[in-house]
Protein backbone atom coordinates (compact mmCIF):
# COMPACT_ATOMS: atom_id res chain seq x y z
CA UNK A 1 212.91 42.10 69.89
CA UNK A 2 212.18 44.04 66.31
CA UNK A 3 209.08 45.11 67.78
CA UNK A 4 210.69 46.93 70.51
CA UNK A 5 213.26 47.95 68.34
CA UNK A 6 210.53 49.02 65.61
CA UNK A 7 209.18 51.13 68.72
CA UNK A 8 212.56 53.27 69.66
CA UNK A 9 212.96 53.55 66.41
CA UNK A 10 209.71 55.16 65.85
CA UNK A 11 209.89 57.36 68.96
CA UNK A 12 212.72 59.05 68.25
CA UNK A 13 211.46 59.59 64.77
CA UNK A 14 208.57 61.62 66.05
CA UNK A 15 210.41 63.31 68.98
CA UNK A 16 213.07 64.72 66.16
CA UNK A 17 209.77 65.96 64.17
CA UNK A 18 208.27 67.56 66.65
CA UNK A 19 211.76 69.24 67.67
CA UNK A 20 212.35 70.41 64.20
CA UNK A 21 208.13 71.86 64.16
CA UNK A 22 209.23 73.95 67.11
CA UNK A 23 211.22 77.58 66.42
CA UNK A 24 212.37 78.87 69.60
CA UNK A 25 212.61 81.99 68.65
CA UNK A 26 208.99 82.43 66.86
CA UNK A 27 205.48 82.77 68.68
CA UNK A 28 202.30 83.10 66.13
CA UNK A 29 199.52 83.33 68.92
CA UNK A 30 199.17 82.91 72.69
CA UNK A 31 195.74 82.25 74.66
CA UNK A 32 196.22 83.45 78.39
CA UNK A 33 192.73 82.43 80.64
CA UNK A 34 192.16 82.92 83.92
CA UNK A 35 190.11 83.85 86.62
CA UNK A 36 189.96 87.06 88.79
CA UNK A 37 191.61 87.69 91.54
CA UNK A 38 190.89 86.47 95.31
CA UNK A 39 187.80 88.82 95.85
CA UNK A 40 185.58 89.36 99.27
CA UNK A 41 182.41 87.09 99.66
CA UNK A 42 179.34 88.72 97.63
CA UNK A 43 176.95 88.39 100.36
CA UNK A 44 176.98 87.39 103.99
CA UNK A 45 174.30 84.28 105.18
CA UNK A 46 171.96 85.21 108.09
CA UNK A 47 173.85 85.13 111.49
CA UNK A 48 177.11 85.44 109.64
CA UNK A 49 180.01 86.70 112.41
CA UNK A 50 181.12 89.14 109.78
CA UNK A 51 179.69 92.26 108.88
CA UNK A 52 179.77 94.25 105.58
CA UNK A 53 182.40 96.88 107.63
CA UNK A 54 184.92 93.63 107.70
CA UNK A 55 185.69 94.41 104.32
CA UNK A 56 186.90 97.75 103.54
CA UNK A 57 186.77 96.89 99.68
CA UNK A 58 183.22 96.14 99.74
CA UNK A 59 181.48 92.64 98.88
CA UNK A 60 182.25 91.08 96.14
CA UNK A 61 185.36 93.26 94.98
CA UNK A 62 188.92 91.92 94.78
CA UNK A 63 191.15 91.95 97.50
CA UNK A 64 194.38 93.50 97.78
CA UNK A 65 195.92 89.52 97.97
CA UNK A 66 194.26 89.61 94.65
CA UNK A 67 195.61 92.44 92.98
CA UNK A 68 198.68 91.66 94.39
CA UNK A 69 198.42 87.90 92.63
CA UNK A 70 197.31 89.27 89.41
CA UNK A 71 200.14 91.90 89.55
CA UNK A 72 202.31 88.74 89.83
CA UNK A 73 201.04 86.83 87.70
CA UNK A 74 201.37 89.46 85.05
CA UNK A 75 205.37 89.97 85.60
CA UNK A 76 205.56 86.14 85.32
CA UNK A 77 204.14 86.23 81.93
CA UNK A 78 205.94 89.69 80.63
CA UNK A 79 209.46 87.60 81.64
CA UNK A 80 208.46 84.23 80.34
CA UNK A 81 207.08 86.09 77.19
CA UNK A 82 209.51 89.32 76.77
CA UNK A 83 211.66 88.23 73.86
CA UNK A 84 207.72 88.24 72.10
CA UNK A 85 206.02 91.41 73.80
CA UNK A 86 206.58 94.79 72.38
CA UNK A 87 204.52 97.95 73.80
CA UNK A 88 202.31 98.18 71.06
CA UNK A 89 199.05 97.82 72.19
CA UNK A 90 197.74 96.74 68.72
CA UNK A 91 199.59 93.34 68.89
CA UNK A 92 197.38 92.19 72.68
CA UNK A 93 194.00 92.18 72.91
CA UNK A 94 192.50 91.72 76.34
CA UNK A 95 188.72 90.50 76.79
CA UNK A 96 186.98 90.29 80.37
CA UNK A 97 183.40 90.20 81.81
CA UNK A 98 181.85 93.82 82.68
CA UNK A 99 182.28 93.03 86.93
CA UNK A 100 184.40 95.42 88.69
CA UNK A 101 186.43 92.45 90.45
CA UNK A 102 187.27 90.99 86.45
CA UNK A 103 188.11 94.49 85.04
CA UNK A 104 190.72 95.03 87.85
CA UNK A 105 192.07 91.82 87.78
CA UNK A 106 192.70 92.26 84.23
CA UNK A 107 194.02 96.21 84.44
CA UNK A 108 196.41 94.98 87.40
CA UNK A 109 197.72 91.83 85.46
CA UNK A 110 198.55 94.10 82.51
């Protein structure tokens, strides 16, 4: 029984230290990842039913699903982050590889 007790006693020790480490109103760095958006397929296998005409965005280039998912996905994060974000575009740094499909991803999320 003091063992158990020891235990709760213990856990709600750390859960109040870890409540009083966290400042709701205070954000010192964020790390967004993620990938691009839904793209087409960068090449077609022999006999494949599709042809390169079957995608007007070309192979290998996001979709307009895509943008529209990265669009999304950057409105989530302006709300869940917009007591944090200003305008200034010295305070968000944005890194991505050099492929077209990455760099729009990126531009659309922003």
């Amino acid at each position: 029984m003091k063992l158990v007790c020891l235990l709760v006693l213990a856990a709600g020790a750390a859960a109040r230290s870890i409540q009083q480490c966290i400042e709701p109103s205070s954000l010192r760095q964020l790390h967004v990842m993620f990938r691009h958006g839904d793209r087409t397929p960068t090449s077609l296998y022999p006999n494949d039913p599709n042809s390169p005409s079957d995608f007007p965005e070309g192979l290998g280039h996001i979709t307009h699903k895509g943008k529209n998912d990265q669009h999304n996905l950057g409105r989530y994060l302006r709300t869940k982050y917009e007591d944090f974000l200003t305008y200034d575009p010295n305070e968000m740094r944005a890194r991505s590889s050099g492929r077209e499909r990455c760099l729009e991803s990126i531009q659309t999320n922003l």
